[in-house]
C-alpha atoms as a PDB file:
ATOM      1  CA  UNK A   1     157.815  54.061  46.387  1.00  0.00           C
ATOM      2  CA  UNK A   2     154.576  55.330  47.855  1.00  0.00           C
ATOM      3  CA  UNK A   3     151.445  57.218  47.319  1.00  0.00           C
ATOM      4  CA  UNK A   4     152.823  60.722  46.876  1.00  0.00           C
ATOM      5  CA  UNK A   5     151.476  63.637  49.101  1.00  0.00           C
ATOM      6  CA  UNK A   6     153.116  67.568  47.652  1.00  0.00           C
ATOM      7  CA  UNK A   7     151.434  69.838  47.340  1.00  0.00           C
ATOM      8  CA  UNK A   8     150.678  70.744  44.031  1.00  0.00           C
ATOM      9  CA  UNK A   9     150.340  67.301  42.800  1.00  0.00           C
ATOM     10  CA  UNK A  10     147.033  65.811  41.145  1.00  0.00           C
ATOM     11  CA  UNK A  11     145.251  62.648  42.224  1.00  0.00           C
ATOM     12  CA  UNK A  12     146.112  61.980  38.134  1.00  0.00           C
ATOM     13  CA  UNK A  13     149.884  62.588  38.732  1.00  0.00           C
ATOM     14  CA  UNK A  14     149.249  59.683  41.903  1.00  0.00           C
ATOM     15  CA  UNK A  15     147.336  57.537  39.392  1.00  0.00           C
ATOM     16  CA  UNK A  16     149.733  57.725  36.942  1.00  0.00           C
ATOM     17  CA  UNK A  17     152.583  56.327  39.003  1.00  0.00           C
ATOM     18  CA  UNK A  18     150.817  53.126  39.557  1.00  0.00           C
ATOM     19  CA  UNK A  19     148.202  52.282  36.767  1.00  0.00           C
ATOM     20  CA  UNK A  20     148.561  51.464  33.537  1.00  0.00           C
ATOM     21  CA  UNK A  21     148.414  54.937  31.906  1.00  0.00           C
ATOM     22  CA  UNK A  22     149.491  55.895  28.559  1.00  0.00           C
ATOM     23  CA  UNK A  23     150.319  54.014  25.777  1.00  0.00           C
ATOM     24  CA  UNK A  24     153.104  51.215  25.757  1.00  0.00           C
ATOM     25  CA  UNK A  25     156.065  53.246  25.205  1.00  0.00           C
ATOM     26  CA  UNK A  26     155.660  55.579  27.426  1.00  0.00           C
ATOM     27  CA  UNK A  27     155.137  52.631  30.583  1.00  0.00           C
ATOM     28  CA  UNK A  28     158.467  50.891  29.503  1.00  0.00           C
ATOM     29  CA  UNK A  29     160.020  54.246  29.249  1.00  0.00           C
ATOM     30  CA  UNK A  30     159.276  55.043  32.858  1.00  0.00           C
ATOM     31  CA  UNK A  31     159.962  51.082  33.702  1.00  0.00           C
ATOM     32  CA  UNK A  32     163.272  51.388  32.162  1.00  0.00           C
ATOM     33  CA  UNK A  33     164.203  54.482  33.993  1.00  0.00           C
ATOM     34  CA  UNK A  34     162.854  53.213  37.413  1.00  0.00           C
ATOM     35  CA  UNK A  35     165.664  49.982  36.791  1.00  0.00           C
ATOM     36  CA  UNK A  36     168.361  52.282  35.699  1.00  0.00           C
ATOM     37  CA  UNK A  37     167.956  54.505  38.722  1.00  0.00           C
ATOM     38  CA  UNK A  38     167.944  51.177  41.319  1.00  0.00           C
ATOM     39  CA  UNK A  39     171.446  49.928  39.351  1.00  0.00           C
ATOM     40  CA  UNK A  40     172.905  53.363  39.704  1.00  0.00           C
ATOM     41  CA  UNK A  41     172.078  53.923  43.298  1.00  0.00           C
ATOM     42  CA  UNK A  42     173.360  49.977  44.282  1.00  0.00           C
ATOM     43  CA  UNK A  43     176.353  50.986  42.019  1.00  0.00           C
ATOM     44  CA  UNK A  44     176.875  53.866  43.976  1.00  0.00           C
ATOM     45  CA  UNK A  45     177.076  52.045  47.189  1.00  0.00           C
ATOM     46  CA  UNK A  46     179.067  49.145  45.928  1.00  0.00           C
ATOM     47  CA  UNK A  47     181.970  51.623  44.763  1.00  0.00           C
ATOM     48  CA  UNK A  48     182.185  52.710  48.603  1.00  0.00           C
ATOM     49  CA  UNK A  49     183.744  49.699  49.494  1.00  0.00           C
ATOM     50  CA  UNK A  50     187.488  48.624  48.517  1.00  0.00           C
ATOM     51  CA  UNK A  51     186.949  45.053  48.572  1.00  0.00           C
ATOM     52  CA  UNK A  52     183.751  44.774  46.736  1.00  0.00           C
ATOM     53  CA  UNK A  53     186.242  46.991  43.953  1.00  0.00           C
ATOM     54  CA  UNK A  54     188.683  44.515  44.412  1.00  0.00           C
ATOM     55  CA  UNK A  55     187.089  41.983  43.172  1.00  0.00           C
ATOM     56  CA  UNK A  56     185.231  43.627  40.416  1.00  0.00           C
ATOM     57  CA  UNK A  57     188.054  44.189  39.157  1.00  0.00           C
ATOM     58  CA  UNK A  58     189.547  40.725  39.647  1.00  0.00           C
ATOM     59  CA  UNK A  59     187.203  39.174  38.109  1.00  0.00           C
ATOM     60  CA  UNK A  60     187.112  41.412  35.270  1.00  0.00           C
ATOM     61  CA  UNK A  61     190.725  41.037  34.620  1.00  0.00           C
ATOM     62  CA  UNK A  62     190.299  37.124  34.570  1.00  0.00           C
ATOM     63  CA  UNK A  63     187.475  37.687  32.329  1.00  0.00           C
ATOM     64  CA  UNK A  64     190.032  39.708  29.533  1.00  0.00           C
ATOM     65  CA  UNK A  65     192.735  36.989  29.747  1.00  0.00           C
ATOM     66  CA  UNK A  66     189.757  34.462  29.112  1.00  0.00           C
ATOM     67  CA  UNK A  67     188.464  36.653  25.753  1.00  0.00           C
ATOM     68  CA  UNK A  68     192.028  37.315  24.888  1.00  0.00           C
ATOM     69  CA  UNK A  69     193.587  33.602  25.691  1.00  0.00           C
ATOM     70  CA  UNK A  70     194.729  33.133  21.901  1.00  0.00           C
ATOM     71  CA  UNK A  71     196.734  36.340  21.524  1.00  0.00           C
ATOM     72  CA  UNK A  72     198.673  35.775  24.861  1.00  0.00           C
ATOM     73  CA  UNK A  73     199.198  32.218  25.499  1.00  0.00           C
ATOM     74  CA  UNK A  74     202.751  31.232  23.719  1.00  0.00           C
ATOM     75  CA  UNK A  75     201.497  27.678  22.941  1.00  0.00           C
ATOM     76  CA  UNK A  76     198.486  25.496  22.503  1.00  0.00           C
ATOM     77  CA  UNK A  77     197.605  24.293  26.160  1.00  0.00           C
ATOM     78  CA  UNK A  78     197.146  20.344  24.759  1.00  0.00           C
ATOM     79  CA  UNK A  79     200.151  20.621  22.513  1.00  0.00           C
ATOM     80  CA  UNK A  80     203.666  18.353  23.742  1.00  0.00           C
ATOM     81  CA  UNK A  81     206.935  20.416  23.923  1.00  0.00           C
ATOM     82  CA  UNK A  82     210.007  19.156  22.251  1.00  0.00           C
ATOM     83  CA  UNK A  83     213.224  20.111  22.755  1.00  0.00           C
ATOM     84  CA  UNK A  84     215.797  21.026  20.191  1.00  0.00           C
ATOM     85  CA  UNK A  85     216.918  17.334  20.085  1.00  0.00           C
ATOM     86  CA  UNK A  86     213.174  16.085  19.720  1.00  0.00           C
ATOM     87  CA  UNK A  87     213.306  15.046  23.476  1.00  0.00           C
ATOM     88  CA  UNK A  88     209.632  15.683  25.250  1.00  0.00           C
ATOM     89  CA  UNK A  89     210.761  18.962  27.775  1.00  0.00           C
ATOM     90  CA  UNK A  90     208.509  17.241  30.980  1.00  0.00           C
ATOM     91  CA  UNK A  91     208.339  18.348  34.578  1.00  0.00           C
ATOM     92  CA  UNK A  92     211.742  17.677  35.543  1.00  0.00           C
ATOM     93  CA  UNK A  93     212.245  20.874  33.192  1.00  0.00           C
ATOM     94  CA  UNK A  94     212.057  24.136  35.461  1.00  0.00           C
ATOM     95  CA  UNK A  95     210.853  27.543  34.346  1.00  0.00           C
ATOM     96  CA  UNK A  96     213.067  29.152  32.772  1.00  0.00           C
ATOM     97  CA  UNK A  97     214.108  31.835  35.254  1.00  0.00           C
ATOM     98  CA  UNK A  98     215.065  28.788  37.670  1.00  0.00           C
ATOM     99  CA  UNK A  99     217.315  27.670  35.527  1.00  0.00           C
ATOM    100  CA  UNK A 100     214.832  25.455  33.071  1.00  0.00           C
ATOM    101  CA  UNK A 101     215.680  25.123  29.503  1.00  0.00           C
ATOM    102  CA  UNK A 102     213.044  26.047  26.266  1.00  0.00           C
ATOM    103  CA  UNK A 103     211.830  29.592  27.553  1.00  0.00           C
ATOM    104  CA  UNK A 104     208.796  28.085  29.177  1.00  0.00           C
ATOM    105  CA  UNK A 105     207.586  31.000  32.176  1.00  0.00           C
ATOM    106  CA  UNK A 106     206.018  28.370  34.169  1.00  0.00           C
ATOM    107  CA  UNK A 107     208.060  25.248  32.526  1.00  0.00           C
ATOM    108  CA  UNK A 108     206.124  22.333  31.520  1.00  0.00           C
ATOM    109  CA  UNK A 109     203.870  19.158  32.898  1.00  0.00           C
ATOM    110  CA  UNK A 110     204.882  15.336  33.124  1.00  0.00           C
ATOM    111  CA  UNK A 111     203.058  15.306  29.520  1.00  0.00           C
ATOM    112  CA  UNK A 112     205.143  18.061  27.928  1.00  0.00           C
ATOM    113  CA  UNK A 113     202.415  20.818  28.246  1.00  0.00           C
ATOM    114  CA  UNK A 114     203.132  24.294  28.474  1.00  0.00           C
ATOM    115  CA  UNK A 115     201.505  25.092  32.203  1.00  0.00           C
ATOM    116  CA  UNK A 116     201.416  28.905  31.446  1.00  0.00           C
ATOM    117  CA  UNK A 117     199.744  28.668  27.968  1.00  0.00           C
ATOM    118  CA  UNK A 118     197.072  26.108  30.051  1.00  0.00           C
ATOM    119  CA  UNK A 119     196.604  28.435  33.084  1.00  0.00           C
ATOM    120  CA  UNK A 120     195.606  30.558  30.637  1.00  0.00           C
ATOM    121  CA  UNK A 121     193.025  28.604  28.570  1.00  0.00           C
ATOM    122  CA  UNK A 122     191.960  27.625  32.068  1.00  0.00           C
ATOM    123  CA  UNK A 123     190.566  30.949  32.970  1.00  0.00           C
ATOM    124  CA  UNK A 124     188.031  30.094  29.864  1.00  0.00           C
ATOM    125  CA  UNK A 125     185.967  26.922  31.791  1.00  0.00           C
ATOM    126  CA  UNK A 126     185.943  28.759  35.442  1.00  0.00           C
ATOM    127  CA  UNK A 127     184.696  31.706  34.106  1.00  0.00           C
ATOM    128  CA  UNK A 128     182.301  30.398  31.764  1.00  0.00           C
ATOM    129  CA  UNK A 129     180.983  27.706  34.890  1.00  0.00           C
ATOM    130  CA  UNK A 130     180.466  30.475  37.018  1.00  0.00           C
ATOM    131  CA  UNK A 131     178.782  33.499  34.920  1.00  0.00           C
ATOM    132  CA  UNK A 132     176.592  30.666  33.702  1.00  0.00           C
ATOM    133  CA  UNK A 133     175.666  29.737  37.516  1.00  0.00           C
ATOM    134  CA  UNK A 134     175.431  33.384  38.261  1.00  0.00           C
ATOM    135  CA  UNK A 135     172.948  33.929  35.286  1.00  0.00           C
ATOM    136  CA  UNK A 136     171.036  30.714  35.850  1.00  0.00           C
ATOM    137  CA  UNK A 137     170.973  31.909  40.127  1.00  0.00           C
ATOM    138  CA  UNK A 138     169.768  35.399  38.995  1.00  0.00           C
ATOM    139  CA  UNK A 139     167.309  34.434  36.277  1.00  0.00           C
ATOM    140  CA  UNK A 140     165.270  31.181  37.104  1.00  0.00           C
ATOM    141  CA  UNK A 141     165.651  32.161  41.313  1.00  0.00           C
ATOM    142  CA  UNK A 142     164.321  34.968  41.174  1.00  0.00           C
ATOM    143  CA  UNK A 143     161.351  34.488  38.201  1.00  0.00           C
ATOM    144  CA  UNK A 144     160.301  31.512  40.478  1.00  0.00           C
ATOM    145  CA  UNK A 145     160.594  33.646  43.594  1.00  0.00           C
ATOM    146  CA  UNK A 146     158.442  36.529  42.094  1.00  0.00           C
ATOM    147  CA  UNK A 147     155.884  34.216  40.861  1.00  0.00           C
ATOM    148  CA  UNK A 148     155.705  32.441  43.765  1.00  0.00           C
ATOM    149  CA  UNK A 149     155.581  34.978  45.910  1.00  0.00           C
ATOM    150  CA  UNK A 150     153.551  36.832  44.361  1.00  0.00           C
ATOM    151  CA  UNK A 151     150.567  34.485  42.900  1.00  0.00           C
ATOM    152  CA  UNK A 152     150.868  32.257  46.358  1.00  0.00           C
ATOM    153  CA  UNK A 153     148.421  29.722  46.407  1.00  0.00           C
ATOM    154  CA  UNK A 154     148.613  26.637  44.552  1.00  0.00           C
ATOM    155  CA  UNK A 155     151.195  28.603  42.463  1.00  0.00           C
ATOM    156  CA  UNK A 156     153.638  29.061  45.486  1.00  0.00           C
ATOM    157  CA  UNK A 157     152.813  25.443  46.860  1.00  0.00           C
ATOM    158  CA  UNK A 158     153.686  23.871  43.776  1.00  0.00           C
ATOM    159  CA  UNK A 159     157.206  25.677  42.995  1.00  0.00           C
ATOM    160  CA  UNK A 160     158.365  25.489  46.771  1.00  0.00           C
ATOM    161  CA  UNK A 161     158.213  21.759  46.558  1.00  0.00           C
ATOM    162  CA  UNK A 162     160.215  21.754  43.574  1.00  0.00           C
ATOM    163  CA  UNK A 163     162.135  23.798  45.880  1.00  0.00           C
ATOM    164  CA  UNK A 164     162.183  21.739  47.778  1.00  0.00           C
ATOM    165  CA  UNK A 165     162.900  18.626  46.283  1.00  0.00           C
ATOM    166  CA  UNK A 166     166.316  20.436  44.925  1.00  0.00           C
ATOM    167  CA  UNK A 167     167.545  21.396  48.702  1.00  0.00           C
ATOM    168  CA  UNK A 168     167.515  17.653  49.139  1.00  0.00           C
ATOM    169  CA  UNK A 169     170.262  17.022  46.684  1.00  0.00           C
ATOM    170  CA  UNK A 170     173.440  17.852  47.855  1.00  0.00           C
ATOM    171  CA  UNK A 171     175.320  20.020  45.201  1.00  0.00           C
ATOM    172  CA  UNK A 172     179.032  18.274  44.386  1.00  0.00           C
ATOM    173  CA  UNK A 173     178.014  14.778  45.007  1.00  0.00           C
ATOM    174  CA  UNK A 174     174.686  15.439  42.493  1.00  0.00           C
ATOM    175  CA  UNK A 175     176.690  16.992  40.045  1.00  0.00           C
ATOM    176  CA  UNK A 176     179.334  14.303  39.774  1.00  0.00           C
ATOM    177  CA  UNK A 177     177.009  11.767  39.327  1.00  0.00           C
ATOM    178  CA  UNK A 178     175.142  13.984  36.606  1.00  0.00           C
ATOM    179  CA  UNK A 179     178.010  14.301  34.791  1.00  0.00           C
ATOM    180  CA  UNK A 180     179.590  10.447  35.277  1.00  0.00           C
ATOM    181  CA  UNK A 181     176.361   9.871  33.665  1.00  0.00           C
ATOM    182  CA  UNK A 182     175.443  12.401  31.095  1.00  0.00           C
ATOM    183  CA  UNK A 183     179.509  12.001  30.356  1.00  0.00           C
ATOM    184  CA  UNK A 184     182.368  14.235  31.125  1.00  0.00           C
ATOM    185  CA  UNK A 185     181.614  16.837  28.718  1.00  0.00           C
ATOM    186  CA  UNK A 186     182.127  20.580  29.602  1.00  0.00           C
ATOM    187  CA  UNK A 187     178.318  21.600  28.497  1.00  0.00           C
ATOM    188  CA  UNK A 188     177.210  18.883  31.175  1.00  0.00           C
ATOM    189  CA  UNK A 189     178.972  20.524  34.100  1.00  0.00           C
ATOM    190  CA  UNK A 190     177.364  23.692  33.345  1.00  0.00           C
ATOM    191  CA  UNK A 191     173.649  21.828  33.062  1.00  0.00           C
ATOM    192  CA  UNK A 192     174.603  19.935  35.982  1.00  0.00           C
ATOM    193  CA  UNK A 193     175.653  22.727  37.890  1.00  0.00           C
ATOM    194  CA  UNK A 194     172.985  25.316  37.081  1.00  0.00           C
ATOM    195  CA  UNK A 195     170.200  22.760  37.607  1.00  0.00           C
ATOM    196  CA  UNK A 196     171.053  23.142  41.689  1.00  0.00           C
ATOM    197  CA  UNK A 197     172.349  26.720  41.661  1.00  0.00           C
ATOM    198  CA  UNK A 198     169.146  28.473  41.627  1.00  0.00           C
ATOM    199  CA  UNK A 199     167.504  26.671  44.505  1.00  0.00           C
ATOM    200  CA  UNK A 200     168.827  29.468  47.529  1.00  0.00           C
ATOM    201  CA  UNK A 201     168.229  32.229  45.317  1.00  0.00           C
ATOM    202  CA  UNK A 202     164.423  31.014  44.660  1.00  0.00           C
ATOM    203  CA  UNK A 203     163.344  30.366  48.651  1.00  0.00           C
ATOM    204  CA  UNK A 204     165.188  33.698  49.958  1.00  0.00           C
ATOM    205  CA  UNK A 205     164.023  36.293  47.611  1.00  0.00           C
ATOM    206  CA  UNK A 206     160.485  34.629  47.624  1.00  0.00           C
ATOM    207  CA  UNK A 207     160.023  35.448  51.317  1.00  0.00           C
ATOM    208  CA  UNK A 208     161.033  39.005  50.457  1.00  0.00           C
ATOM    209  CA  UNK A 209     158.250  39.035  48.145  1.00  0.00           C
ATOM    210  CA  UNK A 210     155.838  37.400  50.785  1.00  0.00           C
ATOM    211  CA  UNK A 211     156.720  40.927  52.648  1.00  0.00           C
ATOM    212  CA  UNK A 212     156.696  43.281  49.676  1.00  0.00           C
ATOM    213  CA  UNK A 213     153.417  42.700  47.900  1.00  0.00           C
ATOM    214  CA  UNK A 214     151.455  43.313  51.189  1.00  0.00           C
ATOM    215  CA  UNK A 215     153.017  46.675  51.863  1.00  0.00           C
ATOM    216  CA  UNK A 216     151.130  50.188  51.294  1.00  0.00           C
ATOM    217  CA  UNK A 217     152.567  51.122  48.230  1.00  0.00           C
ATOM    218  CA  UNK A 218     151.827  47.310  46.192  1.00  0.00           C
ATOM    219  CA  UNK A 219     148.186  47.658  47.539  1.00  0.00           C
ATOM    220  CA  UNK A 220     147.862  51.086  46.400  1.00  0.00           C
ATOM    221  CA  UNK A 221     149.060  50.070  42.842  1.00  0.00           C
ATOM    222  CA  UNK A 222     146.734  46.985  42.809  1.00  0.00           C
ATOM    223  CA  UNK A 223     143.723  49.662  43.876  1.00  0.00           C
ATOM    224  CA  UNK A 224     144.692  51.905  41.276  1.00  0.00           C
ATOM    225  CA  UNK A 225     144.634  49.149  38.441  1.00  0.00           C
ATOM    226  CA  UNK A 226     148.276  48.405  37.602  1.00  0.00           C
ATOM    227  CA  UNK A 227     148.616  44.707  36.042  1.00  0.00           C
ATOM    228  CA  UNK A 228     150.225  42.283  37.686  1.00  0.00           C
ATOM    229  CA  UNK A 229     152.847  42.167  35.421  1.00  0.00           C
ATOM    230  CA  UNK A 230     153.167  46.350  35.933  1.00  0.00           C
ATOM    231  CA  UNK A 231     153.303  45.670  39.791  1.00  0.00           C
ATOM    232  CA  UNK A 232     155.368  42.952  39.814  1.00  0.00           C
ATOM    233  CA  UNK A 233     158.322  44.345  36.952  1.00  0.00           C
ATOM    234  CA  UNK A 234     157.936  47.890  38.472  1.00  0.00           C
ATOM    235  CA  UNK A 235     157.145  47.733  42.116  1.00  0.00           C
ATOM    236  CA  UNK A 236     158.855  44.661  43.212  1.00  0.00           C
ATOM    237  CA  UNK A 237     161.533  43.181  41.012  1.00  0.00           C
ATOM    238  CA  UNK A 238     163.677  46.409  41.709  1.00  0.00           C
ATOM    239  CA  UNK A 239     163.581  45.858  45.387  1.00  0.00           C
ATOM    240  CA  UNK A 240     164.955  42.440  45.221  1.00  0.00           C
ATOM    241  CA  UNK A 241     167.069  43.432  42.616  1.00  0.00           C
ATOM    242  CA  UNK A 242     170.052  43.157  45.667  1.00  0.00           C
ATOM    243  CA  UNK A 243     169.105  40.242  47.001  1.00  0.00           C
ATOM    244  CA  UNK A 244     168.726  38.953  43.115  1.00  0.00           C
ATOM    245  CA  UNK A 245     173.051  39.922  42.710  1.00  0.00           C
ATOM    246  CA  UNK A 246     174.229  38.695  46.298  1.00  0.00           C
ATOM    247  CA  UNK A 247     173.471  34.985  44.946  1.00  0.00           C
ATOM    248  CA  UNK A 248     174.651  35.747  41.387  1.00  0.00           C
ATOM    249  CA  UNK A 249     177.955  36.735  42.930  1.00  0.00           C
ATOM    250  CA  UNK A 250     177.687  33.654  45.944  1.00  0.00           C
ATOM    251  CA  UNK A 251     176.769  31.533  42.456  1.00  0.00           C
ATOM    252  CA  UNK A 252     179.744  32.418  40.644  1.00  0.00           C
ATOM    253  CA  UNK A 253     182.250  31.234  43.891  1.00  0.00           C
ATOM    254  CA  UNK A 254     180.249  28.160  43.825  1.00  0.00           C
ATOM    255  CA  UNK A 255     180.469  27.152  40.349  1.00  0.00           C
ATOM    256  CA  UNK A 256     184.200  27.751  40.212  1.00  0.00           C
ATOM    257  CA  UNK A 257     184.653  25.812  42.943  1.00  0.00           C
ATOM    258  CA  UNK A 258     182.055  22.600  41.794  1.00  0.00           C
ATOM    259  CA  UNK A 259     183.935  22.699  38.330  1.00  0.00           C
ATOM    260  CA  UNK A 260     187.022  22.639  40.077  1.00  0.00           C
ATOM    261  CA  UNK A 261     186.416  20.006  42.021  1.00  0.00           C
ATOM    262  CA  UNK A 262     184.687  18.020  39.097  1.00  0.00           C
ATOM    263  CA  UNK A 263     187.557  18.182  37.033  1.00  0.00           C
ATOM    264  CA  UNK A 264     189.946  17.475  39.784  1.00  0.00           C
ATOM    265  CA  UNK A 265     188.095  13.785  40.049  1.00  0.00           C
ATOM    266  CA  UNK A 266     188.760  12.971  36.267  1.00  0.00           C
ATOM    267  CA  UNK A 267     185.301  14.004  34.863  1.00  0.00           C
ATOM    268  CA  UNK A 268     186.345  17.138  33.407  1.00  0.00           C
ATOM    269  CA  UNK A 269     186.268  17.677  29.610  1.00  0.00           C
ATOM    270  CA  UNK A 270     189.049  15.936  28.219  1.00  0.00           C
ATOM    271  CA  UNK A 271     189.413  18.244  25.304  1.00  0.00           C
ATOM    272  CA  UNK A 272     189.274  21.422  27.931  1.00  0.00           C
ATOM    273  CA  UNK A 273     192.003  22.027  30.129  1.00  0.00           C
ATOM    274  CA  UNK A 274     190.528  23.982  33.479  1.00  0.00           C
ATOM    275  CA  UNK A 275     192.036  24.811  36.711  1.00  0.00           C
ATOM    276  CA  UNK A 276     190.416  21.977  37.686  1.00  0.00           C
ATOM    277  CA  UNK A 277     192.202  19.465  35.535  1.00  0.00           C
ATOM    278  CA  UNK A 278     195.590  21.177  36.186  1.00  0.00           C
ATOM    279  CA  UNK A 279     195.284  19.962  39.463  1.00  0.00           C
ATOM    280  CA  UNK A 280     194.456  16.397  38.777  1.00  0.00           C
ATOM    281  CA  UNK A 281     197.399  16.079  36.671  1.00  0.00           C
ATOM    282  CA  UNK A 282     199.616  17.696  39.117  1.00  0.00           C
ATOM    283  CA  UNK A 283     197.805  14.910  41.963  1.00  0.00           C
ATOM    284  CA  UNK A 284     198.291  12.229  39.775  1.00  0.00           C
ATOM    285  CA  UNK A 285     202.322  13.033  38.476  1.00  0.00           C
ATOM    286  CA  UNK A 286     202.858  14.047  42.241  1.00  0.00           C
ATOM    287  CA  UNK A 287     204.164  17.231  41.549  1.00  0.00           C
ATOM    288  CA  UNK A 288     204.072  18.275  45.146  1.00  0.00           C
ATOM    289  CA  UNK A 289     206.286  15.189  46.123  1.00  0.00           C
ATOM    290  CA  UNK A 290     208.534  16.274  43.640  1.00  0.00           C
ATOM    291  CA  UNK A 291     208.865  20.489  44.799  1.00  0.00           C
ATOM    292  CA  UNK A 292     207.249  21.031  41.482  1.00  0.00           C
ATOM    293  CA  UNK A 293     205.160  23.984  42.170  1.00  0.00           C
ATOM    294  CA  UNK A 294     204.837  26.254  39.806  1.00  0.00           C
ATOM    295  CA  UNK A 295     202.849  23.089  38.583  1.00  0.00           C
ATOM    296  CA  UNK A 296     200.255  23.556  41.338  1.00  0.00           C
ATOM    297  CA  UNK A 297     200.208  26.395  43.055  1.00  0.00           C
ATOM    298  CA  UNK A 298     199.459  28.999  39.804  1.00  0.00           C
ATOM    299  CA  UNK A 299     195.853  27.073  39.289  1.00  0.00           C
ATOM    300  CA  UNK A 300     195.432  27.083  43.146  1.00  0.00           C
ATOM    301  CA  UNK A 301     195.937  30.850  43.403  1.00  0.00           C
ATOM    302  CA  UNK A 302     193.687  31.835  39.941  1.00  0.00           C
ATOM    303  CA  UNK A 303     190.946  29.792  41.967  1.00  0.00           C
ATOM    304  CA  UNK A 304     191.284  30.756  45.222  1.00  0.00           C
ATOM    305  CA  UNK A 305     191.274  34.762  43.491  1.00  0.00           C
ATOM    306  CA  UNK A 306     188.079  34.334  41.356  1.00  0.00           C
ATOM    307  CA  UNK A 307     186.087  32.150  44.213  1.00  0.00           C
ATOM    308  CA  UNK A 308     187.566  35.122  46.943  1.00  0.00           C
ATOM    309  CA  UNK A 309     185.924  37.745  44.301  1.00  0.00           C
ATOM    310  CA  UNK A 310     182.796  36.373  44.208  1.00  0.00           C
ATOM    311  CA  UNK A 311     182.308  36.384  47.945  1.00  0.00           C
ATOM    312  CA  UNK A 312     183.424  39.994  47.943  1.00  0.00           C
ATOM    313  CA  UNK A 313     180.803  40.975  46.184  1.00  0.00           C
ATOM    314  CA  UNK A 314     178.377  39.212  47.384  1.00  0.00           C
ATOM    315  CA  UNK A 315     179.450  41.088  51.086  1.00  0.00           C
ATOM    316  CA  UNK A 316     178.691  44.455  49.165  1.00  0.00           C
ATOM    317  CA  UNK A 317     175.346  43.040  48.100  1.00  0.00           C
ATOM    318  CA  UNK A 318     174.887  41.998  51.634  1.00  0.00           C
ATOM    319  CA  UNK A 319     175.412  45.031  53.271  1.00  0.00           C
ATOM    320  CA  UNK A 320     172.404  46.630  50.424  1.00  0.00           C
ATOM    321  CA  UNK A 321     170.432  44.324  51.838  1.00  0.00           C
ATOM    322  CA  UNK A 322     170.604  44.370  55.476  1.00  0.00           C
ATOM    323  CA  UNK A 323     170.806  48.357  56.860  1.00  0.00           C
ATOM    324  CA  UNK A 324     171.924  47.679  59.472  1.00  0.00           C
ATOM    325  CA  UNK A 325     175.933  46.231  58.094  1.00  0.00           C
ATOM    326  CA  UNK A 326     175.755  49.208  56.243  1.00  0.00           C
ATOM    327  CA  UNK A 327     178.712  51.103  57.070  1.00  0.00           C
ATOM    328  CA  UNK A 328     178.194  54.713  58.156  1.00  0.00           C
ATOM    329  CA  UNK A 329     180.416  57.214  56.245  1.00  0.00           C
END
């Protein structure tokens, strides 16, 4: 993105690209076009790789069984199961095609829940915990990070020791006792969560921006007029814009797993059943004592899939960002 040198091209045509020229339209045109071109060029590399497609499309099909939950789960997750003589079908009831009785695919808990109708309400809290993270980790890290980095000064003192002062709370431990004392309400997780989530995002892409607004093509822009607002939206934002999605996609792996392991300690939403909470009922009926698991292991897997997706794509981001794990083709 620097001062261009054809031949054939005006000192207006050089202006142009970096001052504020032409009416308001026209500069979010060409602002809109310069973002589309950055997506479509990391989108392009991101396809290369089978693993970073893998779980794209993992997490994608989680996040259609989450929309579609209603239309496909046979029962309500919180709803007992009663037998044809009114007696509560519990655990010691196996699937179906072991032999169970009542047609349930994945039989049914201690409590006489359907486990396959609440794996699949449980897609609904992971997935909603960790796009939140994501968009909180993409959003707040890098606005702080840009204005940071770019204003420096009492600006960037300020905001790095709020910085900080979040990298000296420890994430799971914080957000349990958040949520112990806000209460163990689903909306609290995600607060709690997304309240920490941003912190790694914010100090990372801020010392990218340290090295970007010094280089030739910033200060040209800068000499030639452009607003702050131009240079920073135009000229820098898209060249974090990787480093901005590796810790949307590390934030969605890490919210998954904090929910998870929120839940699994009781302080889950009671009137949401999560991956999380499958667990903790499993723990506490001890499934796993009793061979039960279809109880356990189904949650286990959907977690370990989603957290294993995130981390995927992160890699892809990863290798945007550093040349040199690109891989040559």
């Amino acid at each position: 993105m620097g001062v261009k040198d054809e031949p054939g091209e005006s000192i207006f045509s050089d202006l142009e690209e970096y001052a504020d020229i032409g009416d308001d339209r026209t500069k979010l045109q060409r602002t809109y076009e310069l973002w589309r071109e950055t997506l479509a060029e990391q989108w392009g590399l991101l396809k290369q790789d089978a693993l970073v497609v893998f779980g794209i499309v993992t997490i994608a099909f989680f996040a259609v069984i989450a929309v579609i939950a209603p239309l496909i789960a046979p029962h309500d997750p919180l709803e007992r199961q009663y037998g044809a003589d009114g007696i509560l079908i519990s655990q010691w009831f196996e699937p179906f095609w072991l032999g169970g009785e009542g047609g349930h695919l994945l039989g049914t808990t201690a409590e006489g829940y359907d486990i396959f109708s609440q794996l699949i309400f449980g897609t609904r809290p992971a997935l909603i915990v960790g796009f939140a993270a994501a968009v909180i980790t993409a959003t707040v890290g890098t606005m702080v990070a840009l204005t940071a980095g770019y204003y420096g000064g009492r600006t960037d003192d300020v905001l790095m020791r709020i910085v900080d002062i979040a990298y000296g709370l420890p994430l799971l431990p914080t957000v349990i006792l958040m949520v112990a004392y806000l209460g163990p309400n689903f909306f609290n997780v995600i607060i709690a969560v997304c309240l920490l989530q941003w912190r790694s995002s914010a100090r990372v892409i801020r010392s990218q921006v340290l090295s970007l607004r010094e280089r030739p093509f910033v200060q040209s822009a800068r000499v030639a007029g452009a607003s702050d607002w131009r240079i920073i939206s135009r000229h820098i934002a898209p060249n974090v814009l990787p480093l901005t999605f590796l810790y949307a996609a590390f934030a969605i792996g890490w919210g998954i797993l904090t929910e998870a392991g929120v839940s699994f300690l009781g302080l889950g939403d009671p009137s949401q059943v999560s991956w999380g909470t499958m667990l903790q009922s499993a723990h506490t009926y001890n499934a796993m004592s009793f061979g039960t698991w279809w109880w356990f292991v189904p949650p286990g897997i959907c977690i370990a899939l989603v957290v294993i997706s995130g981390f995927l794509i992160g890699r892809g981001y990863e290798e945007i960002t550093n040349p040199k794990l690109r891989k040559r083709h």
